[in-house]
C-alpha atoms as a PDB file:
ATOM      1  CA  UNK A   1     282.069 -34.587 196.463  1.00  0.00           C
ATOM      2  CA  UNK A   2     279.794 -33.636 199.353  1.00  0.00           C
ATOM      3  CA  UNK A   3     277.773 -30.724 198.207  1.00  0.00           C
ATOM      4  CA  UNK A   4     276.264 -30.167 201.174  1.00  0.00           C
ATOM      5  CA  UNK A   5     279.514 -29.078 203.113  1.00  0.00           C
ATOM      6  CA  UNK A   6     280.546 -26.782 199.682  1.00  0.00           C
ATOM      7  CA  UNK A   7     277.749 -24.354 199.970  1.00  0.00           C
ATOM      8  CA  UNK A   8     276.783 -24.649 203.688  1.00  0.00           C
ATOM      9  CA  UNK A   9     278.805 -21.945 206.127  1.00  0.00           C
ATOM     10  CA  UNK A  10     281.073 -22.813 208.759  1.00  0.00           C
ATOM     11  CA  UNK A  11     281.311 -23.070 212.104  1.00  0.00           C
ATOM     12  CA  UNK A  12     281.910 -20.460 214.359  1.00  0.00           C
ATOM     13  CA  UNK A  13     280.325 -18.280 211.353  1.00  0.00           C
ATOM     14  CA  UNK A  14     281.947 -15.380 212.624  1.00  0.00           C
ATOM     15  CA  UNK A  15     285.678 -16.841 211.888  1.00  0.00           C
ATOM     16  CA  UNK A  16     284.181 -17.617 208.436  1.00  0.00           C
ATOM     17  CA  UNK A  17     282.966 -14.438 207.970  1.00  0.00           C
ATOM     18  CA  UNK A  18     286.135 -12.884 208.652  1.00  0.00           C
ATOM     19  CA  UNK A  19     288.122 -15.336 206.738  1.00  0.00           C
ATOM     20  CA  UNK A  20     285.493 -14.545 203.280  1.00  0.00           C
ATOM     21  CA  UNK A  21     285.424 -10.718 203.930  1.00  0.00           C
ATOM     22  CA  UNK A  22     289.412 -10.391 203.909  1.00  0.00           C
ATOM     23  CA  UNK A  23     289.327 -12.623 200.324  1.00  0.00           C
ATOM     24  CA  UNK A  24     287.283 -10.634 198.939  1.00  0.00           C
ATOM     25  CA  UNK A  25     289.321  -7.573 199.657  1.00  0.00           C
ATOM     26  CA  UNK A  26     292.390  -9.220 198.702  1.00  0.00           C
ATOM     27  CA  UNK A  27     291.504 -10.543 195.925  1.00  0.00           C
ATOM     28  CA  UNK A  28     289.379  -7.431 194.678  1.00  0.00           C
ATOM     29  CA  UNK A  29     292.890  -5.359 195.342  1.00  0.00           C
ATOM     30  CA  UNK A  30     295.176  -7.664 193.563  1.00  0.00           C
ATOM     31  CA  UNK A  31     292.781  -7.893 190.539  1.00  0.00           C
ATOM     32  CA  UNK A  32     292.062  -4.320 190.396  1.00  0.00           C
ATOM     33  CA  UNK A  33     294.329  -3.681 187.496  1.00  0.00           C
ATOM     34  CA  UNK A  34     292.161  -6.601 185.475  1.00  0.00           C
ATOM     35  CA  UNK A  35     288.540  -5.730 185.883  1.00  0.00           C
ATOM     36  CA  UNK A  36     288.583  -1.926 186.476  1.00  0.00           C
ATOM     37  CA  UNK A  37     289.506  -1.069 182.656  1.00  0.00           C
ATOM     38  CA  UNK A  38     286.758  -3.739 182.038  1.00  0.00           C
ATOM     39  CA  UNK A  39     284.020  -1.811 183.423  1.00  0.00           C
ATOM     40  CA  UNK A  40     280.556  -2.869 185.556  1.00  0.00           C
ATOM     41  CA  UNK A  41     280.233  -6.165 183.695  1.00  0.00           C
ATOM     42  CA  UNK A  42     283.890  -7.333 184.512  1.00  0.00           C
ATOM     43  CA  UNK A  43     283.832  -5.932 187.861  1.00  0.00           C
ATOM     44  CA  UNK A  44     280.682  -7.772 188.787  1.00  0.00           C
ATOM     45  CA  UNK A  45     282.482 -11.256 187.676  1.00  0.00           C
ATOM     46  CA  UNK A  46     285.036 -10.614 189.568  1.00  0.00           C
ATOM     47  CA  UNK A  47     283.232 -10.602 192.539  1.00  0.00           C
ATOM     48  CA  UNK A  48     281.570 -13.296 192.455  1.00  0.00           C
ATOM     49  CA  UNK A  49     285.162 -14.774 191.233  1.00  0.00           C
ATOM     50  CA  UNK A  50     286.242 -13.227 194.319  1.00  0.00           C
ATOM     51  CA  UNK A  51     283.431 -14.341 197.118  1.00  0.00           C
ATOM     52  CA  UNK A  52     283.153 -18.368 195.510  1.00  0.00           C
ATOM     53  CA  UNK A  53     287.130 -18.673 195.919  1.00  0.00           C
ATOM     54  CA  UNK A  54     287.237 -16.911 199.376  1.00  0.00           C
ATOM     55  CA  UNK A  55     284.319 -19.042 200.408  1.00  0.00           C
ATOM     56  CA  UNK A  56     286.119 -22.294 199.132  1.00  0.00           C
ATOM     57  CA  UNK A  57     289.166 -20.970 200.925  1.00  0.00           C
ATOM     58  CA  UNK A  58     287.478 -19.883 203.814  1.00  0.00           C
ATOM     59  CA  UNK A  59     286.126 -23.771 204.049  1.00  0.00           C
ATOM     60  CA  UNK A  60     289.317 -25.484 203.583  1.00  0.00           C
ATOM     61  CA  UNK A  61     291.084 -23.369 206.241  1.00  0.00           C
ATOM     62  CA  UNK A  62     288.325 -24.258 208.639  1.00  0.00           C
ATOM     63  CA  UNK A  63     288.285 -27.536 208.243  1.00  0.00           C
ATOM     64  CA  UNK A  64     291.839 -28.099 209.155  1.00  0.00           C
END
């Protein structure tokens, strides 16, 4: 696996940008019902959750 091109940005950063901040507010709404009754703790997990998978998404859709 190249590591390098995992945790790097893409190019034009502002697509990726875009493509990261709408995953994270997606998937923030759709899990809402999971991690709200789980308080602070559970809600910061799922961000992260939230900002690695849009970021691996964010890649993938780039790179096409």
């Amino acid at each position: 696996m190249n590591w390098k091109w995992l945790l790097s940005t893409a190019e034009p950063r502002a697509r990726y940008v875009l493509l990261v901040a709408v995953g994270v507010v997606v998937m923030m709404t759709v899990t809402y019902s999971i991690w709200a009754p789980g308080g602070r703790i559970m809600a910061a997990f799922a961000a992260v959750a939230a900002v690695v998978i849009s970021h691996v998404s964010a890649k993938l859709i780039m790179k096409q």
